[in-house]
Protein backbone atom coordinates (compact mmCIF):
# COMPACT_ATOMS: atom_id res chain seq x y z
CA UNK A 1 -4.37 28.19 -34.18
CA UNK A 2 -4.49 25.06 -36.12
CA UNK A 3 -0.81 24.92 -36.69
CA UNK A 4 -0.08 24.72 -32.57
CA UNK A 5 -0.12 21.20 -32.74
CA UNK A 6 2.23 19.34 -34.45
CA UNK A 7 0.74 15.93 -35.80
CA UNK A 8 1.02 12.81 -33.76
CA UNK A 9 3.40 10.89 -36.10
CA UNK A 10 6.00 13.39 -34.78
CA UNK A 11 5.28 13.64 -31.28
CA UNK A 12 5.17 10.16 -30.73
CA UNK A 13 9.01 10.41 -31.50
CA UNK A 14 9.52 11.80 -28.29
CA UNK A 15 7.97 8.60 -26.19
CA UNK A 16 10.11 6.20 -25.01
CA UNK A 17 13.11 8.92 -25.00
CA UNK A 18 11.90 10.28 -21.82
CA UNK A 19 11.01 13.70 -23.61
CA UNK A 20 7.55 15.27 -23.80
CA UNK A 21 6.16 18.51 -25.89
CA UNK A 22 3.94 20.84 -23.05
CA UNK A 23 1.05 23.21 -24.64
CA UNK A 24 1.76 26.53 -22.86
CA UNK A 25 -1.58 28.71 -22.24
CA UNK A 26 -2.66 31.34 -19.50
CA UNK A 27 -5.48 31.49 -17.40
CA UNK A 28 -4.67 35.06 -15.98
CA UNK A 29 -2.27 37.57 -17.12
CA UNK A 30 0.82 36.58 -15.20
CA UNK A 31 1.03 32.79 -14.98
CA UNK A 32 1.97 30.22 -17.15
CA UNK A 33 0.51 27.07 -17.14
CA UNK A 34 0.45 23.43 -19.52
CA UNK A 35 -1.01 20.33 -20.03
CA UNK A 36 0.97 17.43 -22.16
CA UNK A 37 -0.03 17.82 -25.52
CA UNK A 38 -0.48 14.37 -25.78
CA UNK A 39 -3.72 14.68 -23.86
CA UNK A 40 -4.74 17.60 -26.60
CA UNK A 41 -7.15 16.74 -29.79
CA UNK A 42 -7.54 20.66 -31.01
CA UNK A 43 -7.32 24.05 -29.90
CA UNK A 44 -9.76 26.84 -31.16
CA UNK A 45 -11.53 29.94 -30.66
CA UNK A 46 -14.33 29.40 -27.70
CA UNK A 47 -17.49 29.44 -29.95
CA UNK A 48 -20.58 30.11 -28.28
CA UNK A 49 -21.79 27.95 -25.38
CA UNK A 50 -25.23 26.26 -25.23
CA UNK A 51 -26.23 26.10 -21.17
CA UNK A 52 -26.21 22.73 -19.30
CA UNK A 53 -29.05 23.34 -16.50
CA UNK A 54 -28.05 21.75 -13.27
CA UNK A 55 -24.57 21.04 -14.41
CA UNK A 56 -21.19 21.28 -11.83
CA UNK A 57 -20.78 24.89 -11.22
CA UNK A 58 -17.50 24.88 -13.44
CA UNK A 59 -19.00 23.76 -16.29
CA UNK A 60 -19.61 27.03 -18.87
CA UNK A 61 -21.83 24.79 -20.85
CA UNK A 62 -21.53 23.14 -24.11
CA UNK A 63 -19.77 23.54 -27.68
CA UNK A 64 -20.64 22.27 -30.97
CA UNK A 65 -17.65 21.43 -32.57
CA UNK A 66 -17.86 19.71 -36.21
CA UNK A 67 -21.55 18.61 -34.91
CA UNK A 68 -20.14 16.99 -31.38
CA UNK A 69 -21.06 18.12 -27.99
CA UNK A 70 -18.40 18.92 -25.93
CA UNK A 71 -18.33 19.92 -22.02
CA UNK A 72 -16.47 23.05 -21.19
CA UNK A 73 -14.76 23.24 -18.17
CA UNK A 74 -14.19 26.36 -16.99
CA UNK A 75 -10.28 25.78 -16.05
CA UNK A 76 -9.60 28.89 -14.11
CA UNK A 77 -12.61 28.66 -11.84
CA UNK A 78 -11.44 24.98 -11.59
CA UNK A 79 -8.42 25.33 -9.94
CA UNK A 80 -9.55 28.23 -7.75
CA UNK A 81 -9.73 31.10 -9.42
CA UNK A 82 -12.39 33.76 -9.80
CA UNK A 83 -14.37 32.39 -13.38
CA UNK A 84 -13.45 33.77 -16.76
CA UNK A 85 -15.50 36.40 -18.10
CA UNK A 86 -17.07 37.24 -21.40
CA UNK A 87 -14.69 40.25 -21.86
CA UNK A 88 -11.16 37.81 -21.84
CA UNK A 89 -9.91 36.36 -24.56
CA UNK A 90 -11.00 32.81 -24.37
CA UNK A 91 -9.41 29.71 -26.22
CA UNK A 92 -10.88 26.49 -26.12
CA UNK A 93 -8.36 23.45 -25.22
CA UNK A 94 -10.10 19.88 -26.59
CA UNK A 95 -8.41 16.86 -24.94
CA UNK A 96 -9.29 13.38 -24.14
CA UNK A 97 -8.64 12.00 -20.67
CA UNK A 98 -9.56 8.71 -19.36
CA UNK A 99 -11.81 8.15 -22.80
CA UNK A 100 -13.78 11.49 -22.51
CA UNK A 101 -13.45 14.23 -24.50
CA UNK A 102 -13.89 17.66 -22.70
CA UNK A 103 -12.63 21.30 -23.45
CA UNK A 104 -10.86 23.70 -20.84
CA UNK A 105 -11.65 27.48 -21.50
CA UNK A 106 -8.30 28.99 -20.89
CA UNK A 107 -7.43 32.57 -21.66
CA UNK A 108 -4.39 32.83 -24.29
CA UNK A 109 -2.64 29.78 -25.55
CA UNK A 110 0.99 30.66 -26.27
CA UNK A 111 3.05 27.45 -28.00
CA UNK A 112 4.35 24.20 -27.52
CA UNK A 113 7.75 23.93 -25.95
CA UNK A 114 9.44 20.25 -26.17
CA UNK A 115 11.36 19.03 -23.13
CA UNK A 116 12.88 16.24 -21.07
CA UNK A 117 11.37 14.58 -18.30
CA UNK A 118 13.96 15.17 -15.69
CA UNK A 119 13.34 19.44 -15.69
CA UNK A 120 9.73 18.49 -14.84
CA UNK A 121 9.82 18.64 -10.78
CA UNK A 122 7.41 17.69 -8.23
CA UNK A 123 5.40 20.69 -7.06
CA UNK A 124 7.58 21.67 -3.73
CA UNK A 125 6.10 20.17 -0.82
CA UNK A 126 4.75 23.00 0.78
CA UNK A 127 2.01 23.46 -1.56
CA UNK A 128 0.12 21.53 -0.13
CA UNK A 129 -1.90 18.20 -0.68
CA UNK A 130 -5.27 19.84 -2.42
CA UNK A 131 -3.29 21.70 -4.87
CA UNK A 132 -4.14 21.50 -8.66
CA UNK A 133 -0.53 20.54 -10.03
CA UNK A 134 1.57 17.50 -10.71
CA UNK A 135 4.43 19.36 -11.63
CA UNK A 136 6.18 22.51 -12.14
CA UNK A 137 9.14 23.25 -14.80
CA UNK A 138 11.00 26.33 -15.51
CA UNK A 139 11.27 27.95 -19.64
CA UNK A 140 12.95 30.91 -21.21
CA UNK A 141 10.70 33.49 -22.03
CA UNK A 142 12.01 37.20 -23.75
CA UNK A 143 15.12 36.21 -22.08
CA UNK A 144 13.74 35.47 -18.43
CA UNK A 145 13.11 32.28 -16.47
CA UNK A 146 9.46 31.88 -16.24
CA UNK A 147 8.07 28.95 -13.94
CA UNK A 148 5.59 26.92 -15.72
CA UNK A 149 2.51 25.01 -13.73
CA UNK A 150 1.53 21.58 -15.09
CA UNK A 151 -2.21 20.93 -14.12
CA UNK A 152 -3.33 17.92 -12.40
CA UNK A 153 -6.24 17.37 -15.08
CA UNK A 154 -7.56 14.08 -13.20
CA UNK A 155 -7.70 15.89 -10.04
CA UNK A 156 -10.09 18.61 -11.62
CA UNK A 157 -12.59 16.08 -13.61
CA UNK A 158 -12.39 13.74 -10.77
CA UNK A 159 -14.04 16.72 -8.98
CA UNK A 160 -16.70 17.39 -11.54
CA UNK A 161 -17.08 13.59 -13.50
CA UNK A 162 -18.27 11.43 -10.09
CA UNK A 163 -15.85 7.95 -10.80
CA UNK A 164 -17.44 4.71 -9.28
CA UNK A 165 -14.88 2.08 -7.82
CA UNK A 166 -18.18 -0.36 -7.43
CA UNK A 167 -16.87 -2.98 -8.88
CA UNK A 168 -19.06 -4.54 -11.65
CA UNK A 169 -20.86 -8.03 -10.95
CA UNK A 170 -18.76 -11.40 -11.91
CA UNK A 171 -15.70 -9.11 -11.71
CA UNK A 172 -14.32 -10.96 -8.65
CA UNK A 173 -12.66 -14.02 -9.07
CA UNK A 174 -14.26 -15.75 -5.39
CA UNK A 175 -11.40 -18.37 -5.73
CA UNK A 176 -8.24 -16.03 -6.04
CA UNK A 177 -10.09 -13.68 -2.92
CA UNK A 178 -7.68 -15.43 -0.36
CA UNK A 179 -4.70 -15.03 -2.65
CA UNK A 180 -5.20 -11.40 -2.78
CA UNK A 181 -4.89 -10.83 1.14
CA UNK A 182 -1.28 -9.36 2.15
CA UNK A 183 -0.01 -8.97 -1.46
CA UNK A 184 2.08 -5.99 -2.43
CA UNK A 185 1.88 -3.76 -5.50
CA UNK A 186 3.85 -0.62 -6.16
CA UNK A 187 2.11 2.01 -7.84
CA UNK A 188 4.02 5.13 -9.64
CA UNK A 189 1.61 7.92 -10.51
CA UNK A 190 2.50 11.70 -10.12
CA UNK A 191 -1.30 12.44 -9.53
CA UNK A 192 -2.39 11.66 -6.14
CA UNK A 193 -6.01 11.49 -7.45
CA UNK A 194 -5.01 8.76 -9.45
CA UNK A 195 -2.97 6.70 -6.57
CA UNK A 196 -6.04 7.26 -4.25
CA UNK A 197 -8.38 5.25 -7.11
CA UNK A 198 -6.16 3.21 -7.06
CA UNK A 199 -5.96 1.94 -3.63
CA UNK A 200 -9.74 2.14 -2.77
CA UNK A 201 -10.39 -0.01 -5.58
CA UNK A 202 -7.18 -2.40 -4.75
CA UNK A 203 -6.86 -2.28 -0.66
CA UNK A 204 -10.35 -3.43 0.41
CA UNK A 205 -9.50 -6.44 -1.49
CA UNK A 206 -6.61 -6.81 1.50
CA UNK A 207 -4.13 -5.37 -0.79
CA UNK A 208 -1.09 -2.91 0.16
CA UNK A 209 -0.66 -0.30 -2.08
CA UNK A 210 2.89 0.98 -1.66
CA UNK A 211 2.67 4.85 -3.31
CA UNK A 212 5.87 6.31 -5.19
CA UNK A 213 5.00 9.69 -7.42
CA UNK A 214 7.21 9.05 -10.14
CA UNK A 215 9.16 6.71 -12.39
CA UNK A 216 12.45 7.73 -10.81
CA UNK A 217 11.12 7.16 -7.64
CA UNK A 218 9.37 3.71 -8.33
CA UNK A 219 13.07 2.79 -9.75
CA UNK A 220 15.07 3.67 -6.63
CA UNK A 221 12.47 1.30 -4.64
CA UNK A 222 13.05 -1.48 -6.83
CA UNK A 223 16.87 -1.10 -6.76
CA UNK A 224 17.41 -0.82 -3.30
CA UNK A 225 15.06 -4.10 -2.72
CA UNK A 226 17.84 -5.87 -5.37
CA UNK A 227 20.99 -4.20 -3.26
CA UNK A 228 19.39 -5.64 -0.58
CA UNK A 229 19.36 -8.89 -2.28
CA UNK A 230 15.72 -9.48 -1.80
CA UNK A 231 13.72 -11.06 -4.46
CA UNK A 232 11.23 -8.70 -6.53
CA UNK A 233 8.52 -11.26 -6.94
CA UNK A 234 8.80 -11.79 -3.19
CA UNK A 235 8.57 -8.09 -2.35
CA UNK A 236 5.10 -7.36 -5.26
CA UNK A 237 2.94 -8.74 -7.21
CA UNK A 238 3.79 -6.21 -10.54
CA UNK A 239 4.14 -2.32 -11.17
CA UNK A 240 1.37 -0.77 -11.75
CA UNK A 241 2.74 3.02 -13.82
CA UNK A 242 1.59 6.07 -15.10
CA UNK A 243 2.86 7.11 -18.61
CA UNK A 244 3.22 10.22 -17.65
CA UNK A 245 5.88 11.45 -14.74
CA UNK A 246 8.20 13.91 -13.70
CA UNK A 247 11.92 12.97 -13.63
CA UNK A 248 11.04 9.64 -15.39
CA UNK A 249 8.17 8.65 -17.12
CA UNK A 250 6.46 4.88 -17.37
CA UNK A 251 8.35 4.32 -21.08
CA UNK A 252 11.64 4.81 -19.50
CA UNK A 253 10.65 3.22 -16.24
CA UNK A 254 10.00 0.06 -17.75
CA UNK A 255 13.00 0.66 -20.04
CA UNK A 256 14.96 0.61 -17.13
CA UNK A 257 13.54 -2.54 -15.25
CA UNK A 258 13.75 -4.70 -18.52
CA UNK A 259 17.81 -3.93 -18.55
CA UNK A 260 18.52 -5.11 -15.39
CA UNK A 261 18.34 -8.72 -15.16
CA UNK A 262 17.71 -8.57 -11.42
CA UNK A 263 13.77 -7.30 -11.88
CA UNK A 264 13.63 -7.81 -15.46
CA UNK A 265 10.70 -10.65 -15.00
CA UNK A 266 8.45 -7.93 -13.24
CA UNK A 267 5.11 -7.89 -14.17
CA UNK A 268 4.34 -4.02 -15.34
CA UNK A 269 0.83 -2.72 -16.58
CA UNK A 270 1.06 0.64 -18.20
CA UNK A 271 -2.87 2.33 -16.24
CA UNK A 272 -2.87 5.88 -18.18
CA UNK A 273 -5.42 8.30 -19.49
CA UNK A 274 -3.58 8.45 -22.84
CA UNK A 275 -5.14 7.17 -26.05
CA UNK A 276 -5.45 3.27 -26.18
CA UNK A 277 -4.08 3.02 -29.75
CA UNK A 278 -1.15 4.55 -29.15
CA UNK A 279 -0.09 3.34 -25.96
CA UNK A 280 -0.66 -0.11 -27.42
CA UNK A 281 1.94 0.34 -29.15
CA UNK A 282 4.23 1.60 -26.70
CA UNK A 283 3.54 -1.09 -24.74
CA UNK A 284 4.61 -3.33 -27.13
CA UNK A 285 7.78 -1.03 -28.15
CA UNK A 286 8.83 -1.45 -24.04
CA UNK A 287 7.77 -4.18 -22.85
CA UNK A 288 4.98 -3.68 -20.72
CA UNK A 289 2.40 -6.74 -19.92
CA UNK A 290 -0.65 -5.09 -19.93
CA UNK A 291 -2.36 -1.80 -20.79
CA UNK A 292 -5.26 -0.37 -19.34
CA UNK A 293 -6.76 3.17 -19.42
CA UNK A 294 -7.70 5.12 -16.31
CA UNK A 295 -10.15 4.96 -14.30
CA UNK A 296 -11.70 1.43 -14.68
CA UNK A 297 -11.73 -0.41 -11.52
CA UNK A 298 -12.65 -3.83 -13.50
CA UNK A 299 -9.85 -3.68 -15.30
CA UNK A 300 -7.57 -3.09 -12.16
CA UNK A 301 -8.80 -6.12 -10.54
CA UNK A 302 -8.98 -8.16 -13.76
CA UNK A 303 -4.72 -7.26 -14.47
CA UNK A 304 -4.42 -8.55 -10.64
CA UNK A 305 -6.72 -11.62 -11.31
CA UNK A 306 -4.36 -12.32 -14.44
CA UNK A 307 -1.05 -12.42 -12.57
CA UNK A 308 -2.58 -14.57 -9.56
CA UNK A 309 -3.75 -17.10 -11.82
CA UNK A 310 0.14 -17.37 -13.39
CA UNK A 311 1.15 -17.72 -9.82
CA UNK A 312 -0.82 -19.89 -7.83
């Protein structure tokens, strides 16, 4: 089990080339399903549970692992599906989202497959808005075509872990308040958990929040504004991306703004539930202005705060 993830010197290869590497696992015996195995720390046996009285309903309990306590989430019963029980095989998947660490009990974990961006699709639209995907891809398996469902992991903690947009005291800047009123930002995030923090932390502030789903997306907006021959700055106040996207993720996204000259100046923060130290340095490799990790409503307001004050 060990040797299913590869070590993070290689995968961060694959950043910044619009490619990403998908941990493949099952939660029942005919689907397959994945999570970016950036988001993954470890994947091992599910040792035995210690119970959490009065926990969320999906939570199986707790494991020890190397003397840390670690939530399990239950990811089948999660996403709607009767809970696991004691007789399946059960595989514990250790990740770190949005500077927690939590494990998913999933049933078999297959292998990693490494891909590109543009086969990862939107789920279609008739799914529905309270499903538990942000994408869906297709892979070769024993010579068929197998779809492949990519959970929306914010969407399922953001159900169990309550997230406060309060924001803290001295946060607000009381002399940029009246700058902040009509502004625009574009936001590209293929969760729609994540867009909705988003704008109830941003909009009662008298914000607009204008929602694309993914890098591609966010890119066409900006374009058409230029063919237009409107002026970026006039049209937002920055990009605000997610790393991770279907059809285009954040790295390329700003990639692509930085080459054309038209919306190169853009102010861009990179707001993903990746690990900080890396993503410092992609920031760095791609020219992003800021980087903050989800969810932190301070630090939304504060990367607004920062561009006003350049501004006005």
């Amino acid at each position: 089990m060990a040797k299913i993830l590869d070590s993070v010197d290689q995968r961060t290869q694959l950043v910044g080339e619009n490619r990403l590497e998908l941990l493949l696992f099952r939660i029942n015996a005919t689907q397959l399903f994945a999570i970016n195995v950036f988001k993954v720390k470890e994947v091992v046996k599910l040792p035995a549970l210690s119970a959490m009285p009065g926990s969320h309903p999906h939570i199986s309990g707790v494991a020890n692992i190397r003397g840390t306590s670690i939530p399990v989430i239950d990811l089948r019963a999660a996403i709607g599906f009767q809970p696991m029980s004691d007789e399946q095989e059960s595989n514990l998947i250790i990740t770190e989202y949005n500077r927690s660490v939590q494990g998913f009990r999933v049933g078999k974990v297959e292998h990693i497959v490494n891909m590109t961006w543009g086969d990862i699709l939107p789920p279609p639209k008739t799914a529905g808005a309270n499903n538990y995907l942000t994408a869906i891809t297709r892979i070769e398996v024993g010579g068929q075509t197998q779809l492949v469902s990519i959970i929306d992991v914010e969407k399922v903690l953001a159900e169990i872990i309550h997230y406060d947009i309060r924001l803290s005291e001295g946060v607000l800047d009381e002399s940029l308040v009246s700058e902040m009123h009509g502004r625009r930002i574009l936001i590209a995030d293929d969760s729609s958990t994540a867009r909705r923090q988003i704008k109830e932390t941003l909009e009662p502030l008298g914000i607009e929040v204008i929602e694309t789903s993914d890098g591609l997306q966010a890119l066409n907006v900006l374009k058409k504004w230029c063919d237009e021959g409107k002026s970026i700055q006039d049209e937002i106040l920055m990009l605000i991306t997610d790393a991770e996207m279907p059809e285009m993720d954040g790295y390329k996204l700003t990639h692509e703004i930085r080459s054309d000259k038209r919306m190169s100046s853009l102010f861009i923060t990179l707001n993903t539930s990746l690990s900080g130290s890396f993503n410092n340095a992609m920031v760095e490799k791609v020219g992003c202005d800021r980087f903050i990790s989800k969810f932190q409503p301070d630090l939304l307001v504060d990367v607004v705060q920062q561009k006003l004050r350049e501004i006005v």
